[in-house]
C-alpha atoms as a PDB file:
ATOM      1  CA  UNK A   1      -5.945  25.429  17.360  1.00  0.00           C
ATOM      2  CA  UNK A   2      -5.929  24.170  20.666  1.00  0.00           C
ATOM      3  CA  UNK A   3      -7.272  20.605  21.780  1.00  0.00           C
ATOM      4  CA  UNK A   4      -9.278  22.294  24.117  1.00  0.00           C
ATOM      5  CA  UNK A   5     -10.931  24.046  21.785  1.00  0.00           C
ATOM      6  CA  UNK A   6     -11.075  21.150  19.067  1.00  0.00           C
ATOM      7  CA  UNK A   7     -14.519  20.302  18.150  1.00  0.00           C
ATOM      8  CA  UNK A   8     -16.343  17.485  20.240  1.00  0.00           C
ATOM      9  CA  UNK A   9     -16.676  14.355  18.540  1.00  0.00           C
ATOM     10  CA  UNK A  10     -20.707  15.005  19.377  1.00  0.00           C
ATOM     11  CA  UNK A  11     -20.726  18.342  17.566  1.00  0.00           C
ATOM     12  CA  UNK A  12     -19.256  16.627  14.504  1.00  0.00           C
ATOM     13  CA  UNK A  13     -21.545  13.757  14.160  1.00  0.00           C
ATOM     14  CA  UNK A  14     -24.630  16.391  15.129  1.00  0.00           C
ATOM     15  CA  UNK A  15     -23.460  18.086  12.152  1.00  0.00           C
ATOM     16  CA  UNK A  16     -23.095  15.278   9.975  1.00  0.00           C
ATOM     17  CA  UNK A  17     -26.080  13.837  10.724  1.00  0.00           C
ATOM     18  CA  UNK A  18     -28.274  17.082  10.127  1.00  0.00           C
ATOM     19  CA  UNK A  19     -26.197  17.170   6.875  1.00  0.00           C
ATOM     20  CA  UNK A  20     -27.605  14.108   5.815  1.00  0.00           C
ATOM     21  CA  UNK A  21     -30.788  14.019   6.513  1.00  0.00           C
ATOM     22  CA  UNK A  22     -30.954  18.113   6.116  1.00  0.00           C
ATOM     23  CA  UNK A  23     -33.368  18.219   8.980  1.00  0.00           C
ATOM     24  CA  UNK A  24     -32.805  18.812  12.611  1.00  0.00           C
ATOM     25  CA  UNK A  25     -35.706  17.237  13.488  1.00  0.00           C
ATOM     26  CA  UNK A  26     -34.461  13.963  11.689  1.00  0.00           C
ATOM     27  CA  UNK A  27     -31.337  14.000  13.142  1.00  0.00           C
ATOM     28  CA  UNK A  28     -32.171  14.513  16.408  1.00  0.00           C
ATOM     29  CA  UNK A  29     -34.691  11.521  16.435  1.00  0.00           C
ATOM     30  CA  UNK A  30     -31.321   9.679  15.231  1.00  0.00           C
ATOM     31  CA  UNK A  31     -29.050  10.626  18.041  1.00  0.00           C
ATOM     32  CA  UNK A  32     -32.161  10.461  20.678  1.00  0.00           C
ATOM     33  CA  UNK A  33     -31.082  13.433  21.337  1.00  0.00           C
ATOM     34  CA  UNK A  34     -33.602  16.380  21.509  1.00  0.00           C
ATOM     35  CA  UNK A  35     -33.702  18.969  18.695  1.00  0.00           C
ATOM     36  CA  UNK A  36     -32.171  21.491  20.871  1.00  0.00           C
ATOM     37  CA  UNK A  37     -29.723  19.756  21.670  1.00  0.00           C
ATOM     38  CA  UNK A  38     -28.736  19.386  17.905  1.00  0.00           C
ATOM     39  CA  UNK A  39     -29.129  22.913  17.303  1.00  0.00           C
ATOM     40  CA  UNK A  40     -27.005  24.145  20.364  1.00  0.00           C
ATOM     41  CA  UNK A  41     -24.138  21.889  18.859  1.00  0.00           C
ATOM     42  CA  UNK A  42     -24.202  22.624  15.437  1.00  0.00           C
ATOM     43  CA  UNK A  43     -24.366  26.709  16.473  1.00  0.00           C
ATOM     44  CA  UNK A  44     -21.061  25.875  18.853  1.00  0.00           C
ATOM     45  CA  UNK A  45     -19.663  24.159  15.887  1.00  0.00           C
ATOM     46  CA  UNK A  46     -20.304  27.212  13.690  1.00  0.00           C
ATOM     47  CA  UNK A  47     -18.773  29.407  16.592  1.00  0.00           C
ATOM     48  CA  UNK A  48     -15.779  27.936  16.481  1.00  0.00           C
ATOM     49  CA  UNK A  49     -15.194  27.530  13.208  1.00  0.00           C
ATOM     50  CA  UNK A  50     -16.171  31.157  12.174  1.00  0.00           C
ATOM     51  CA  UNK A  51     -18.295  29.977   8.928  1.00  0.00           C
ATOM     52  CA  UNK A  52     -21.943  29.127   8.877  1.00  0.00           C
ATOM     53  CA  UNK A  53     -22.954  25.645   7.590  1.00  0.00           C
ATOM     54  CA  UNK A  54     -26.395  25.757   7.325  1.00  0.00           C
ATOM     55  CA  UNK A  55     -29.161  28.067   5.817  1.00  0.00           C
ATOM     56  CA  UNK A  56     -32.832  28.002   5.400  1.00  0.00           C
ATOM     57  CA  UNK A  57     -34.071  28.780   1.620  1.00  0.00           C
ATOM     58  CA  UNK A  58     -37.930  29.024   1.511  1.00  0.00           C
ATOM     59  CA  UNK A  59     -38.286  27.269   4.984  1.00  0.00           C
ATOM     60  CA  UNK A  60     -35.882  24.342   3.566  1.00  0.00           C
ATOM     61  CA  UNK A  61     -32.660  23.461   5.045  1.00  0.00           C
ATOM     62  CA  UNK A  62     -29.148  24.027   2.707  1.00  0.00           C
ATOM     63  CA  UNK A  63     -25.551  23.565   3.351  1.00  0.00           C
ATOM     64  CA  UNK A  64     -23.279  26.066   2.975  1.00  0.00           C
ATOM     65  CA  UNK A  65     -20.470  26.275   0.483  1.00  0.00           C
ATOM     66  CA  UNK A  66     -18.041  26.028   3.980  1.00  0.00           C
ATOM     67  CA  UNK A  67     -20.682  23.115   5.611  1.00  0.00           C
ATOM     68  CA  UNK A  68     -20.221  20.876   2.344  1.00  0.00           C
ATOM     69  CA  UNK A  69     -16.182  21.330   2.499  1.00  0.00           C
ATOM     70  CA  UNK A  70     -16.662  20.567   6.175  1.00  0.00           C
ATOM     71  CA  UNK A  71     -18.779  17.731   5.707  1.00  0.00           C
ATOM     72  CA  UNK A  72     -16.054  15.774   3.175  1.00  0.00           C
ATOM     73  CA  UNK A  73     -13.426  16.316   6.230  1.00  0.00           C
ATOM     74  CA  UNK A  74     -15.996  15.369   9.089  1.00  0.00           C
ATOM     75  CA  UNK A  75     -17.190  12.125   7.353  1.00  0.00           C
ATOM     76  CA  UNK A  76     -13.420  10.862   6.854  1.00  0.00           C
ATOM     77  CA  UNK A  77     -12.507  11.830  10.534  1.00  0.00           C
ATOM     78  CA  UNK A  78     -16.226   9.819  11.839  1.00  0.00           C
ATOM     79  CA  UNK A  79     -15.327   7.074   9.623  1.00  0.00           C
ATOM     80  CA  UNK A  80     -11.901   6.526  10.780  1.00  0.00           C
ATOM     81  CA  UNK A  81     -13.442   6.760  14.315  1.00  0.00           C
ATOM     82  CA  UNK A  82     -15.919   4.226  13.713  1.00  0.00           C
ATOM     83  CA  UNK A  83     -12.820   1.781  11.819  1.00  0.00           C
ATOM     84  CA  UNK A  84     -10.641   2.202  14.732  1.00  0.00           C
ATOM     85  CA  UNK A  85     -13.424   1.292  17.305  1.00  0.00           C
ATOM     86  CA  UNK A  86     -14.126  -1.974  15.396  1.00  0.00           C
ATOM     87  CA  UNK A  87     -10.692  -2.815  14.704  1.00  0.00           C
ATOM     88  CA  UNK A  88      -9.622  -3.017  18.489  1.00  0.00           C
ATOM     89  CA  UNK A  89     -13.207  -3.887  19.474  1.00  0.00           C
ATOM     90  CA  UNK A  90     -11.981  -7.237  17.007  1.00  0.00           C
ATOM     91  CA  UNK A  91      -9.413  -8.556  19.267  1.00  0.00           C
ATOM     92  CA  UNK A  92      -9.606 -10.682  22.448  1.00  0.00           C
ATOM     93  CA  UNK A  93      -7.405  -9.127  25.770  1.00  0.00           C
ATOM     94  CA  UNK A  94      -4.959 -11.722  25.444  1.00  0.00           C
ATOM     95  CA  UNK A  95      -4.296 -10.851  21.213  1.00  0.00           C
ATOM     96  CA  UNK A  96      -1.627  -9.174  19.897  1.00  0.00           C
ATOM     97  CA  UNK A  97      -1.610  -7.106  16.505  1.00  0.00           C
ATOM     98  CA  UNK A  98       1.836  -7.408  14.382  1.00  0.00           C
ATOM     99  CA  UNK A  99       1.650  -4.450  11.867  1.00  0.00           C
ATOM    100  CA  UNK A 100       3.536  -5.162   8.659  1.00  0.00           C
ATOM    101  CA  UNK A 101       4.109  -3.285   5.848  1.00  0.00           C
ATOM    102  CA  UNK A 102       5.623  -4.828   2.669  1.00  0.00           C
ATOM    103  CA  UNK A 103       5.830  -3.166  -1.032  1.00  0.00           C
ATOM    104  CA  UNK A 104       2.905  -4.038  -3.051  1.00  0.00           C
ATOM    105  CA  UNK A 105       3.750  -6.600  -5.802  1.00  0.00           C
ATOM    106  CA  UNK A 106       6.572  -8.494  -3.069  1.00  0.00           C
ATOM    107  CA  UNK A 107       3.480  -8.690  -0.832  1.00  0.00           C
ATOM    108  CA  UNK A 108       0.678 -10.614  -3.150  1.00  0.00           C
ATOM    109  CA  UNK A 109       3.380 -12.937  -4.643  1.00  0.00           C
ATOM    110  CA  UNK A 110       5.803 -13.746  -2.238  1.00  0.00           C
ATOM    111  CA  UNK A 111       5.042 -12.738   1.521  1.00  0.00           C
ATOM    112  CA  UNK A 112       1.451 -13.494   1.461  1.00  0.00           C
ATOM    113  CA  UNK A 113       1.951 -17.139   0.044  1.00  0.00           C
ATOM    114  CA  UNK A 114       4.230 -17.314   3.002  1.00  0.00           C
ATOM    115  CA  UNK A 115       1.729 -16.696   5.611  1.00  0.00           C
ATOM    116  CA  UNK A 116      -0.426 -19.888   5.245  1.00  0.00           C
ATOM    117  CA  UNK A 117      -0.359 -21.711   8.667  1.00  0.00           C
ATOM    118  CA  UNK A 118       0.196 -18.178  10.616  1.00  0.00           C
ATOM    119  CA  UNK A 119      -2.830 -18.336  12.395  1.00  0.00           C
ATOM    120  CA  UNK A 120      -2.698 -21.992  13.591  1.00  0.00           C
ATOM    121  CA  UNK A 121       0.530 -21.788  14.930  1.00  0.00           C
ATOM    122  CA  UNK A 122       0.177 -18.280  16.814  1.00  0.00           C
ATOM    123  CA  UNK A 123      -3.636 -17.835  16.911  1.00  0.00           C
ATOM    124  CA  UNK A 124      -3.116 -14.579  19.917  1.00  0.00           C
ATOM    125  CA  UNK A 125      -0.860 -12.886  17.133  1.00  0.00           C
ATOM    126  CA  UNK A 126      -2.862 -11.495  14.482  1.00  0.00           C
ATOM    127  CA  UNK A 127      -1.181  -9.993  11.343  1.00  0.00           C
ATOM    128  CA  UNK A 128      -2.239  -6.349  10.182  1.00  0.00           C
ATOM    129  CA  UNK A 129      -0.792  -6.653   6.428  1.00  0.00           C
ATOM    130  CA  UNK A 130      -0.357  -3.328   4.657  1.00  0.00           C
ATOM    131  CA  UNK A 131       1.467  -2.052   1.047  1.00  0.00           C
ATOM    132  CA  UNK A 132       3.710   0.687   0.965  1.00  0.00           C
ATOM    133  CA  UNK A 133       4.702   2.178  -2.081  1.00  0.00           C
ATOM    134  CA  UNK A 134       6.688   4.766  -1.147  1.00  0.00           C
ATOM    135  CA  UNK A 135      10.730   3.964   0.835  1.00  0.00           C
ATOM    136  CA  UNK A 136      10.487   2.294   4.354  1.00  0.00           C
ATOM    137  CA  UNK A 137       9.682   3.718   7.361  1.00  0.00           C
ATOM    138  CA  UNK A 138       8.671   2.271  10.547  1.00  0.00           C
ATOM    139  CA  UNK A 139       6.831   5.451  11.698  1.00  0.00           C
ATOM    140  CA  UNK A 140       4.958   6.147   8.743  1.00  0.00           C
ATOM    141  CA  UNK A 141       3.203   4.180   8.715  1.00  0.00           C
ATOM    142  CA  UNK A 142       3.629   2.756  12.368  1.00  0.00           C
ATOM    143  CA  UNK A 143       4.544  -0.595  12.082  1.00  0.00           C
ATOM    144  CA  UNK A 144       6.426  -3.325  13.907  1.00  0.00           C
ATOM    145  CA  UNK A 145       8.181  -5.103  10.863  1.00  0.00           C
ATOM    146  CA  UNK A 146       8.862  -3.766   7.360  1.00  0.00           C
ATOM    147  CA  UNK A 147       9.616  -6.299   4.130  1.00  0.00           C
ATOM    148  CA  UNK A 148      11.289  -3.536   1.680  1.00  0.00           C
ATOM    149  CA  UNK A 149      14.051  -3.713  -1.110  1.00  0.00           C
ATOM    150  CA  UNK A 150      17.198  -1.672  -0.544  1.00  0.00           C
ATOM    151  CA  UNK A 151      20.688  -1.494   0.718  1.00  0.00           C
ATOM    152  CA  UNK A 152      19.607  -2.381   4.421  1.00  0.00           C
ATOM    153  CA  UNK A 153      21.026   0.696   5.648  1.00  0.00           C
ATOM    154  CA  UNK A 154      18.513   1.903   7.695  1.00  0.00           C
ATOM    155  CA  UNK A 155      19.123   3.844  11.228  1.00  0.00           C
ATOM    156  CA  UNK A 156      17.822   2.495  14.342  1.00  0.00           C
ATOM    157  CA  UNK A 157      16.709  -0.667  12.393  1.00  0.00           C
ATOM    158  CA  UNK A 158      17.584  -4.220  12.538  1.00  0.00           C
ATOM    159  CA  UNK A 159      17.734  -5.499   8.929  1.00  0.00           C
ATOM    160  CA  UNK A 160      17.826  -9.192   7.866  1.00  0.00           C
ATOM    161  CA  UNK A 161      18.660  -9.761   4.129  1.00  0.00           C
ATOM    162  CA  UNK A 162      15.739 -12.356   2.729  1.00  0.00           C
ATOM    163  CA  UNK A 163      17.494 -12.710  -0.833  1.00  0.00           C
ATOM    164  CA  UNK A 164      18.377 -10.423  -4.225  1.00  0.00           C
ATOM    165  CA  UNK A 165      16.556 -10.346  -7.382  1.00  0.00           C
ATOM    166  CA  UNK A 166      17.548 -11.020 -10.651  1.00  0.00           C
ATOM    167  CA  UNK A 167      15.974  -9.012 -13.712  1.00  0.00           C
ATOM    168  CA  UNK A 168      14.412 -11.018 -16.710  1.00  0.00           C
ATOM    169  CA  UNK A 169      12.452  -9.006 -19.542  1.00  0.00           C
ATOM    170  CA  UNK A 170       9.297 -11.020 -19.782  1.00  0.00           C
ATOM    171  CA  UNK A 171       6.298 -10.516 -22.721  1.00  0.00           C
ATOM    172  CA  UNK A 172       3.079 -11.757 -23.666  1.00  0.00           C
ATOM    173  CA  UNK A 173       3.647 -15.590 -25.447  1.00  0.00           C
ATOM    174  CA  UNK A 174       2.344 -14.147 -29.323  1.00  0.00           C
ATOM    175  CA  UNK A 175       4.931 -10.583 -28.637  1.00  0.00           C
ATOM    176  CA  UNK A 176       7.116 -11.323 -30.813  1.00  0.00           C
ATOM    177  CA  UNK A 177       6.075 -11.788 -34.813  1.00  0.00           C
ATOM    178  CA  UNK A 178       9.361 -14.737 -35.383  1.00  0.00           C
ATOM    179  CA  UNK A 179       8.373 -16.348 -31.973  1.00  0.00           C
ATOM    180  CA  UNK A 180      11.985 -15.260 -30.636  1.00  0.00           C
ATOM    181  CA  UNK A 181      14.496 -12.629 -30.849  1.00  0.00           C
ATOM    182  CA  UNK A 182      17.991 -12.700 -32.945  1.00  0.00           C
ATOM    183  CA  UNK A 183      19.131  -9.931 -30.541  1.00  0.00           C
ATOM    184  CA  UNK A 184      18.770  -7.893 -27.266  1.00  0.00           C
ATOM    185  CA  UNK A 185      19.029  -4.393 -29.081  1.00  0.00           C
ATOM    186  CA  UNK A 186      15.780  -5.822 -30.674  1.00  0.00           C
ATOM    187  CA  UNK A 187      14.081  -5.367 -27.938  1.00  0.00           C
ATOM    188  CA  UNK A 188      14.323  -1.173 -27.929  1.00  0.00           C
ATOM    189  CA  UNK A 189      12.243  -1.621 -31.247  1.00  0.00           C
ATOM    190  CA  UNK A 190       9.422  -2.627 -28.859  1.00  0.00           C
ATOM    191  CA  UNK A 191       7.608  -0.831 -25.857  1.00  0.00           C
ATOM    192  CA  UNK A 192       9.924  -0.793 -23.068  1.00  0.00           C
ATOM    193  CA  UNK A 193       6.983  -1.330 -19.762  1.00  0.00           C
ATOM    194  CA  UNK A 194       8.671   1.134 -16.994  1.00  0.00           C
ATOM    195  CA  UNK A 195       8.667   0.852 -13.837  1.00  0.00           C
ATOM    196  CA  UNK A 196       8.425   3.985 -11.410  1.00  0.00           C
ATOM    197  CA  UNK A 197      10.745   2.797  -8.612  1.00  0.00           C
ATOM    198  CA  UNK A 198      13.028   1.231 -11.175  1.00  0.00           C
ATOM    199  CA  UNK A 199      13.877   4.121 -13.753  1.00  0.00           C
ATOM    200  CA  UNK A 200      17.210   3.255 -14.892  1.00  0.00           C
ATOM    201  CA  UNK A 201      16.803  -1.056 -14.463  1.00  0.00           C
ATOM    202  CA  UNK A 202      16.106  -0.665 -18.725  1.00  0.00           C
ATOM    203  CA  UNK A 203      19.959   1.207 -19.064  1.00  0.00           C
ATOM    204  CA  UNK A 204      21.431  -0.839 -16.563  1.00  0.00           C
ATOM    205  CA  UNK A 205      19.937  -4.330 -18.268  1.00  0.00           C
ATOM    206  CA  UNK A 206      21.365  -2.931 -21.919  1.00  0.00           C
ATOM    207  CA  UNK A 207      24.679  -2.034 -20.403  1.00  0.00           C
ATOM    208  CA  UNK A 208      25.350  -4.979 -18.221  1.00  0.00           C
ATOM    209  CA  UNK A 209      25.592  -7.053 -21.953  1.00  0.00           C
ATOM    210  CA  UNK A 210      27.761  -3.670 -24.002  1.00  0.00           C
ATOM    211  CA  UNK A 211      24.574  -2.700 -24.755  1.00  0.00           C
ATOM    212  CA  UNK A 212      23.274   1.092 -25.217  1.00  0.00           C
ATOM    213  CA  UNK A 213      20.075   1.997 -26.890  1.00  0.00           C
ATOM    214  CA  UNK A 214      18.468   5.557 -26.679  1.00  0.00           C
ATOM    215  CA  UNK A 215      15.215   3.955 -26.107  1.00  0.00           C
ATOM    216  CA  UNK A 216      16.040   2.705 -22.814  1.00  0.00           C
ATOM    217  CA  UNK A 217      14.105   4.991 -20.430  1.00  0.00           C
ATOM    218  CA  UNK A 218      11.050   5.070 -23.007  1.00  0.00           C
ATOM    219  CA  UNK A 219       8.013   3.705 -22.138  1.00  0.00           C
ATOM    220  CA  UNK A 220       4.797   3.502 -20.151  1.00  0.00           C
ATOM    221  CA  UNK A 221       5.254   4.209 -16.237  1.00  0.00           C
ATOM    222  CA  UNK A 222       4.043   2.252 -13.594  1.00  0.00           C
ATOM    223  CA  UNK A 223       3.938   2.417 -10.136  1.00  0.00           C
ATOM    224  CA  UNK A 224       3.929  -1.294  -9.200  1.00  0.00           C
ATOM    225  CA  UNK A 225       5.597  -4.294 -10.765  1.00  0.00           C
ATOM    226  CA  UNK A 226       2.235  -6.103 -10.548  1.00  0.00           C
ATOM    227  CA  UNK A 227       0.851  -3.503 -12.976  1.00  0.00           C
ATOM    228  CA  UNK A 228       4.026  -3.612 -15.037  1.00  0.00           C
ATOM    229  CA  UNK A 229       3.574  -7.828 -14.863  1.00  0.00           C
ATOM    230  CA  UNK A 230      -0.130  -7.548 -15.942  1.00  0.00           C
ATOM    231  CA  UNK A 231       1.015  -4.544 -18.699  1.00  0.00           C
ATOM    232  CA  UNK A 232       3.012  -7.415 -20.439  1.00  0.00           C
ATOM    233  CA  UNK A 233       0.441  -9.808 -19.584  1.00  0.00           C
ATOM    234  CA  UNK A 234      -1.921  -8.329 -22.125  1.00  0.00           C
ATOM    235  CA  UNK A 235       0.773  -7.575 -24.984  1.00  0.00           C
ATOM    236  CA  UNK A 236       1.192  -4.022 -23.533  1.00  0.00           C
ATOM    237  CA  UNK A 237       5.209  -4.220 -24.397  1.00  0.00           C
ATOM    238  CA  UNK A 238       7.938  -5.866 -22.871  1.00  0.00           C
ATOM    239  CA  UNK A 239       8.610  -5.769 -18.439  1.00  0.00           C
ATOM    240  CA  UNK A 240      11.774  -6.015 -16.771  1.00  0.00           C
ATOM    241  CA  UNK A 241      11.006  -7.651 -13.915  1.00  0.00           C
ATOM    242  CA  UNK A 242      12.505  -9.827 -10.563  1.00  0.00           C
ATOM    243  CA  UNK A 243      12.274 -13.519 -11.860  1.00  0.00           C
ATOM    244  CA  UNK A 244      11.000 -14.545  -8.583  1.00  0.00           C
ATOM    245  CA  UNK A 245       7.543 -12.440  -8.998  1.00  0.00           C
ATOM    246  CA  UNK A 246       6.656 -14.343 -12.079  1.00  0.00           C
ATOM    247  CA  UNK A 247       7.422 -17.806 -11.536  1.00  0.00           C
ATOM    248  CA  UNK A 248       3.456 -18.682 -11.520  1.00  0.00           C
ATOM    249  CA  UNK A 249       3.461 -16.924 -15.014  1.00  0.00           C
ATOM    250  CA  UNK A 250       5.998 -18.634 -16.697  1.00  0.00           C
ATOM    251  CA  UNK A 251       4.916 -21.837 -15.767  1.00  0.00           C
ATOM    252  CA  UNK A 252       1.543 -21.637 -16.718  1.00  0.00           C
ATOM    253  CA  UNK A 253       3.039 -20.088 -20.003  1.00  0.00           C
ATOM    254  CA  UNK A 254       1.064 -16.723 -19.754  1.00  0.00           C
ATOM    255  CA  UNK A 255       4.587 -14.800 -19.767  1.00  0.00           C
ATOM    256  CA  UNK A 256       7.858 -15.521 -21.529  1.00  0.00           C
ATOM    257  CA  UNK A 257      11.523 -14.752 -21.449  1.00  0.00           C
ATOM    258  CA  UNK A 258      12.176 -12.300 -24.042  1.00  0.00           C
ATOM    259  CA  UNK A 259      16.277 -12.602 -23.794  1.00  0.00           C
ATOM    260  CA  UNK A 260      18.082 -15.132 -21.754  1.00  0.00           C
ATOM    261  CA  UNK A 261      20.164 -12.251 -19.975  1.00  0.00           C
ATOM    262  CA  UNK A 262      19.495 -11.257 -16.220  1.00  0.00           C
ATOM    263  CA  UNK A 263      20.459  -8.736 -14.763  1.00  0.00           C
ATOM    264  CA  UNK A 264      21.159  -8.862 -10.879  1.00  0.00           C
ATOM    265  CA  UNK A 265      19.860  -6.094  -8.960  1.00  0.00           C
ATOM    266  CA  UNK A 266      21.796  -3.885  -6.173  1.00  0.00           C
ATOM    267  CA  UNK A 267      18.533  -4.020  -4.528  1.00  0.00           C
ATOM    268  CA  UNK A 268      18.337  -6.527  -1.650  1.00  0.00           C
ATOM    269  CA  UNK A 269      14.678  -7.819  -0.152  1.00  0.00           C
ATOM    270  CA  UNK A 270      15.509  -7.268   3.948  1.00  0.00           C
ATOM    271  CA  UNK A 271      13.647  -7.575   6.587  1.00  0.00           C
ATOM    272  CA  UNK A 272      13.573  -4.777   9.194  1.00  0.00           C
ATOM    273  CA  UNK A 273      12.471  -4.051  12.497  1.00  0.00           C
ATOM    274  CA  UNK A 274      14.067  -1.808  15.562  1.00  0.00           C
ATOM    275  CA  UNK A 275      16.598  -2.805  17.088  1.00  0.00           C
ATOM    276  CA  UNK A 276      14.881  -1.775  20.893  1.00  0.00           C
ATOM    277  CA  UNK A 277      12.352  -4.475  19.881  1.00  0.00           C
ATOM    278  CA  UNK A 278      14.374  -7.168  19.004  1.00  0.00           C
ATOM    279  CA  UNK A 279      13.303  -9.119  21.542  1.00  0.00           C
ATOM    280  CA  UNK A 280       9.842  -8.643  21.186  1.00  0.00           C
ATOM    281  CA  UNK A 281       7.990 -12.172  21.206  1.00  0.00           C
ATOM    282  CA  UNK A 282       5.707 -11.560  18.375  1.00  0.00           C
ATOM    283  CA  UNK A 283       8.225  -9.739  16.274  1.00  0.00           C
ATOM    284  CA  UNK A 284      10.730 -12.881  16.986  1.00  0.00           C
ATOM    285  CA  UNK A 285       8.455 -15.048  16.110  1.00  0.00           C
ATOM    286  CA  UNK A 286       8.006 -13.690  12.649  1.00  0.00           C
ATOM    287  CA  UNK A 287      11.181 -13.276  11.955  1.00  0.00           C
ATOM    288  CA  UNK A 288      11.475 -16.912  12.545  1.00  0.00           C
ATOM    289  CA  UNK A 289       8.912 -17.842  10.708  1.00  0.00           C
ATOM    290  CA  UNK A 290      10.297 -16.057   7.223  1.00  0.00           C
ATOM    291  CA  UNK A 291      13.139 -17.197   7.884  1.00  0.00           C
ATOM    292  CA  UNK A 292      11.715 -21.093   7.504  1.00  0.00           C
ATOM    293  CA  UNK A 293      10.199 -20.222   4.899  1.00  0.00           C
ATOM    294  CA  UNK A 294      12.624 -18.928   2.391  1.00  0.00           C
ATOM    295  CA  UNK A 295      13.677 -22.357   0.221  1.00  0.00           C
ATOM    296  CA  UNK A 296      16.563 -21.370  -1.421  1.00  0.00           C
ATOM    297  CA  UNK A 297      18.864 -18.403   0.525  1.00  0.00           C
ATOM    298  CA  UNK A 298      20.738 -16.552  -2.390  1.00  0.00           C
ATOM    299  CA  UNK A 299      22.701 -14.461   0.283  1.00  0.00           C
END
């Protein structure tokens, strides 16, 4: 379809507010619009998408089978609308928006502890924090700076490293019936917690100690180590997990070690941002700022 002959953003929220109220009368007092004014927009809407959406049963107003599958797509667009509008409608002229996008479970427990005193040092800059599951990418969605775990190969990218991790299987404190474990093979007698992202960091745990078990890829999947963390929390089975996500844990003693082996990770923590905006202030400044605050550089 052509833009030109999109629907008007005043034909869709005609037709969503008729659809709510199921009245043109209703809706038209709503828009302060008049009714025919409703109805001509509605009837273009129809026109152009080739489907009624209304029908009167017994005098009374009904949606169509096509207006309701309509309405679920209008409402999202309308909303969206009405998000965007406040979002920039939120900032001063003189503010800046830094869009970052960081994995999930590496964004609660490490970046966001990270980001106390942001605002008081670079109040014009603010920070539009968002999790992404899925592998990097600084168009989808758009963002300035990306935290992800990798190689830090990525084209057209700047990447700095932030650290590694190193894998520790962790459990609820009353897991294990002797309080400890005589062996790491024990631990395939157990539920093995998996993580989606990770599915071979069980095999490559085993083997890094001569180790092979068949039960290695068994298990539970989930998506995010924060659900795999608050699996073995509640005595769910046993997580392998990046030490540095559950240091609060195993301090407070609601998570042990289950074997004293870790297992470092190929994966890297970088940084990333393009390399045409290196020299972007705001995106300089952040980089700065993680920078400061990483205690202990492992690379």
């Amino acid at each position: 379809m052509s833009r030109r002959h999109m629907p008007s953003i005043t034909a869709m929220q005609c037709f969503e507010t008729v659809a709510r109220h199921l009245s043109f009368t209703r809706a038209a007092e709503e828009l302060s619009l008049t009714q025919s004014a409703v109805s001509k927009q509605v009837a273009q809407l129809e026109e152009q998408l080739g489907h009624p959406l209304f029908r009167r049963v017994r005098q009374r107003l009904q949606m169509t089978p096509a207006g309701s599958l309509y309405l679920s797509e209008v409402s999202k667009i309308l909303t969206q609308i009405e998000m965007s509008t406040h979002y920039i409608r939120s900032y001063g002229g003189e503010t800046e928006v830094l869009r970052v996008v960081t994995p999930p479970t590496f964004g609660e427990r490490w970046l966001i502890p990270r980001l106390k005193g942001w605002r008081l040092r670079y109040p014009s800059i603010h920070l539009d924090v968002r999790h992404e599951v899925k592998t990097m990418d600084l168009n989808d969605p758009p963002c300035d700076v990306a935290l992800f775990a990798g190689q830090g190969r990525w084209p057209g990218a700047e990447c700095t490293p932030l650290m590694t991790e190193d894998m520790v299987p962790v459990c609820a404190p009353g897991l294990w019936p002797e309080g400890h474990l005589s062996d790491p093979t024990q631990l395939a007698d157990y539920i093995l917690l998996q993580n989606v992202a990770r599915p071979e960091a069980w095999h490559e745990w085993f083997q890094s100690q001569g180790l092979h078990t068949e039960h290695s890829y068994h298990g539970p999947r989930f998506d995010t180590f924060t659900m795999c963390i608050r699996a073995a929390q509640v005595g769910c089975g046993v997580a392998l997990v990046p030490r540095f996500l559950i240091d609060e844990e195993l301090a407070e003693g609601k998570l042990v070690i289950a074997w004293p082996h870790s297992l470092t990770s190929p994966h890297t923590y970088f940084l990333g941002y393009p390399e045409h905006a290196a020299e972007v202030p705001k995106i300089k400044k952040f980089v700065a700022w993680i920078r400061e605050r990483i205690e202990t550089p492992t690379l």
